[in-house]
Protein backbone atom coordinates (compact mmCIF):
# COMPACT_ATOMS: atom_id res chain seq x y z
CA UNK A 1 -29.66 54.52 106.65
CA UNK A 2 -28.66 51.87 109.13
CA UNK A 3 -26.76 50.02 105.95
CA UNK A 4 -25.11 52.86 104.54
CA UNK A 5 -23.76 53.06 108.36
CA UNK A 6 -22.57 49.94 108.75
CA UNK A 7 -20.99 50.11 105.22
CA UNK A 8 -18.95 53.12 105.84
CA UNK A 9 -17.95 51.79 109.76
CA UNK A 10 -16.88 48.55 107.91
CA UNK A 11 -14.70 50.71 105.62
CA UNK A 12 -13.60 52.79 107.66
CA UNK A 13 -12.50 49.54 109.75
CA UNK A 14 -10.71 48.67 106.64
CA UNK A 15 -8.61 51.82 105.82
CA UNK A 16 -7.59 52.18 109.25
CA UNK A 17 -6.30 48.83 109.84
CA UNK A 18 -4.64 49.01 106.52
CA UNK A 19 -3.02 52.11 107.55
CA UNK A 20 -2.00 50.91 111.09
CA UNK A 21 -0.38 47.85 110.00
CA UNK A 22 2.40 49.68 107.47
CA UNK A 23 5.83 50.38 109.19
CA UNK A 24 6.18 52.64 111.48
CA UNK A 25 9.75 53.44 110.13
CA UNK A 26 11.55 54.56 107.10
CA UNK A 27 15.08 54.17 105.54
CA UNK A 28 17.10 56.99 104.41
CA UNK A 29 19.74 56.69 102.50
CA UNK A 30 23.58 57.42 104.23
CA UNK A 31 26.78 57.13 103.38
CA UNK A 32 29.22 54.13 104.12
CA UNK A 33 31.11 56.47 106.20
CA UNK A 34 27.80 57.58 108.12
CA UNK A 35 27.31 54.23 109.73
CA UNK A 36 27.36 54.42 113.36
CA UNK A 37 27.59 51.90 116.23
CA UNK A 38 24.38 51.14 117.67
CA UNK A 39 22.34 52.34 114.98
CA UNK A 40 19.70 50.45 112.97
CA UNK A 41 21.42 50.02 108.93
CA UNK A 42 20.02 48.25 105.74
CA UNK A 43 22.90 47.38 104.30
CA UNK A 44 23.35 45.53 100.20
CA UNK A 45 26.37 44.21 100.15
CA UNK A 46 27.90 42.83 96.54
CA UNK A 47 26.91 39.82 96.36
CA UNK A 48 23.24 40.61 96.84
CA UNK A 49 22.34 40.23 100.27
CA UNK A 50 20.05 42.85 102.29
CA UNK A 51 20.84 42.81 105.97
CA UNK A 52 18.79 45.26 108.01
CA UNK A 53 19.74 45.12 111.41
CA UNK A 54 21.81 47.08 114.23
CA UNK A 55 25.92 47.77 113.39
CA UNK A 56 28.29 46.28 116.03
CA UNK A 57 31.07 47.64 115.55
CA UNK A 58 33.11 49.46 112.66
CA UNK A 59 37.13 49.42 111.60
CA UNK A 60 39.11 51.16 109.27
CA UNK A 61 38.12 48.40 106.44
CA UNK A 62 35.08 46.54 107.54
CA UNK A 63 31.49 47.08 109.63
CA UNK A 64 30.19 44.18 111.60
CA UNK A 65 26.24 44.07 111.81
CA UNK A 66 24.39 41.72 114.11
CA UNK A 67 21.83 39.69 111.53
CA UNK A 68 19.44 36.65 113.02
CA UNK A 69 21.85 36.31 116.38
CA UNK A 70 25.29 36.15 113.99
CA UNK A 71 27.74 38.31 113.96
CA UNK A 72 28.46 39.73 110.29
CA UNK A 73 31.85 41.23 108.96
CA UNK A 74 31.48 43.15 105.56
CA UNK A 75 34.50 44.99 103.91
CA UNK A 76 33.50 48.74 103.09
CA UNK A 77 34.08 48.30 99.45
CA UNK A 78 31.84 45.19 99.75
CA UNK A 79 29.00 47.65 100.67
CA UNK A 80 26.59 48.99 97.61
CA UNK A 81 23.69 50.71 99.53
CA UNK A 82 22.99 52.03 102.85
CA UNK A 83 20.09 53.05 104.42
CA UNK A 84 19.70 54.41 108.02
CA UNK A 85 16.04 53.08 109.58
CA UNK A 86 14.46 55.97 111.51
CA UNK A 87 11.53 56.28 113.36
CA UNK A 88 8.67 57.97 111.31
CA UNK A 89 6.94 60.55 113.75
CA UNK A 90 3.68 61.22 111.16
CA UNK A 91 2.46 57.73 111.54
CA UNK A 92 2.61 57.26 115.31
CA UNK A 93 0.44 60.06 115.10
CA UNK A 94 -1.95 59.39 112.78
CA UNK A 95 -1.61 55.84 114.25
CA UNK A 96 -3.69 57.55 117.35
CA UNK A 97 -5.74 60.04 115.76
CA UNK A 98 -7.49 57.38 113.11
CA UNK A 99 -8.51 55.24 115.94
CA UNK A 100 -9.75 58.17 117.92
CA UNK A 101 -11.54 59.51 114.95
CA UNK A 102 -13.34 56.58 114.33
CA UNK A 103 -14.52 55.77 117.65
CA UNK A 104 -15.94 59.41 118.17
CA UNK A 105 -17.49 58.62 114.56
CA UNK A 106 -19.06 55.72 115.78
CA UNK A 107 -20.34 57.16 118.52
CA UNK A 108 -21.77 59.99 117.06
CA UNK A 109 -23.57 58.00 114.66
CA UNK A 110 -25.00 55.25 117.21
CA UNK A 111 -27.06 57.93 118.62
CA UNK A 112 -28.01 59.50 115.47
CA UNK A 113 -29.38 56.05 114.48
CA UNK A 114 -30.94 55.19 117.82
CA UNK A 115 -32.86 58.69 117.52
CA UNK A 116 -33.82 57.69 114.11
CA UNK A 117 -35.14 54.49 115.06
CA UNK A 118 -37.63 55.38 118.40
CA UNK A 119 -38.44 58.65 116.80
CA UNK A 120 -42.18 58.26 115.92
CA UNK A 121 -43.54 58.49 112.64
């Protein structure tokens, strides 16, 4: 019993960490003309960069995004894909609830097994 316990904590260990260390963010896709100032973008551009990072500033013609402390100027025509990055609500959630779950699991267990063990026979 004590194995199959420590088997499912380990895996449970697993899954959770698994689950915690994905993104807590997704990309949805937007329109050139969407882009805003201040916002977080991943932007392809022509020539078959990816830039993901926060837009600057925009013109008639041309968006500038900040990428690894540069400023970058793209032409709006230049632009093949955007995608807006937005916060994703479900996993800062279940980012506390598996955690929680498997401490009260472990808990709940540890005295099950304890009681198991000095119970006499």
């Amino acid at each position: 019993m004590i194995r199959i316990q420590a088997q499912l904590f380990k895996s449970s260990v697993l899954l959770s960490s698994l689950f915690l260390l994905q993104s807590c963010y997704t990309y949805k896709p937007t329109a050139v003309d969407q882009i805003q100032v201040g916002k977080q973008y991943q932007i392809k551009v022509s020539d078959g960069r990816v830039i993901a990072n926060k837009c600057l500033a925009i013109t008639k013609d041309s968006v500038t995004f900040k990428a690894r402390n540069t400023r970058l100027d793209f032409l709006k025509s230049d632009i093949q894909q955007v995608k807006r990055k937005r916060n994703s609500p479900i996993t800062y959630i279940a980012g506390a609830a598996i955690p929680a779950a498997i401490i009260i699991g472990i808990v709940t267990n540890k005295e099950e097994s304890i009681y198991e063990q000095t119970r006499p026979r």
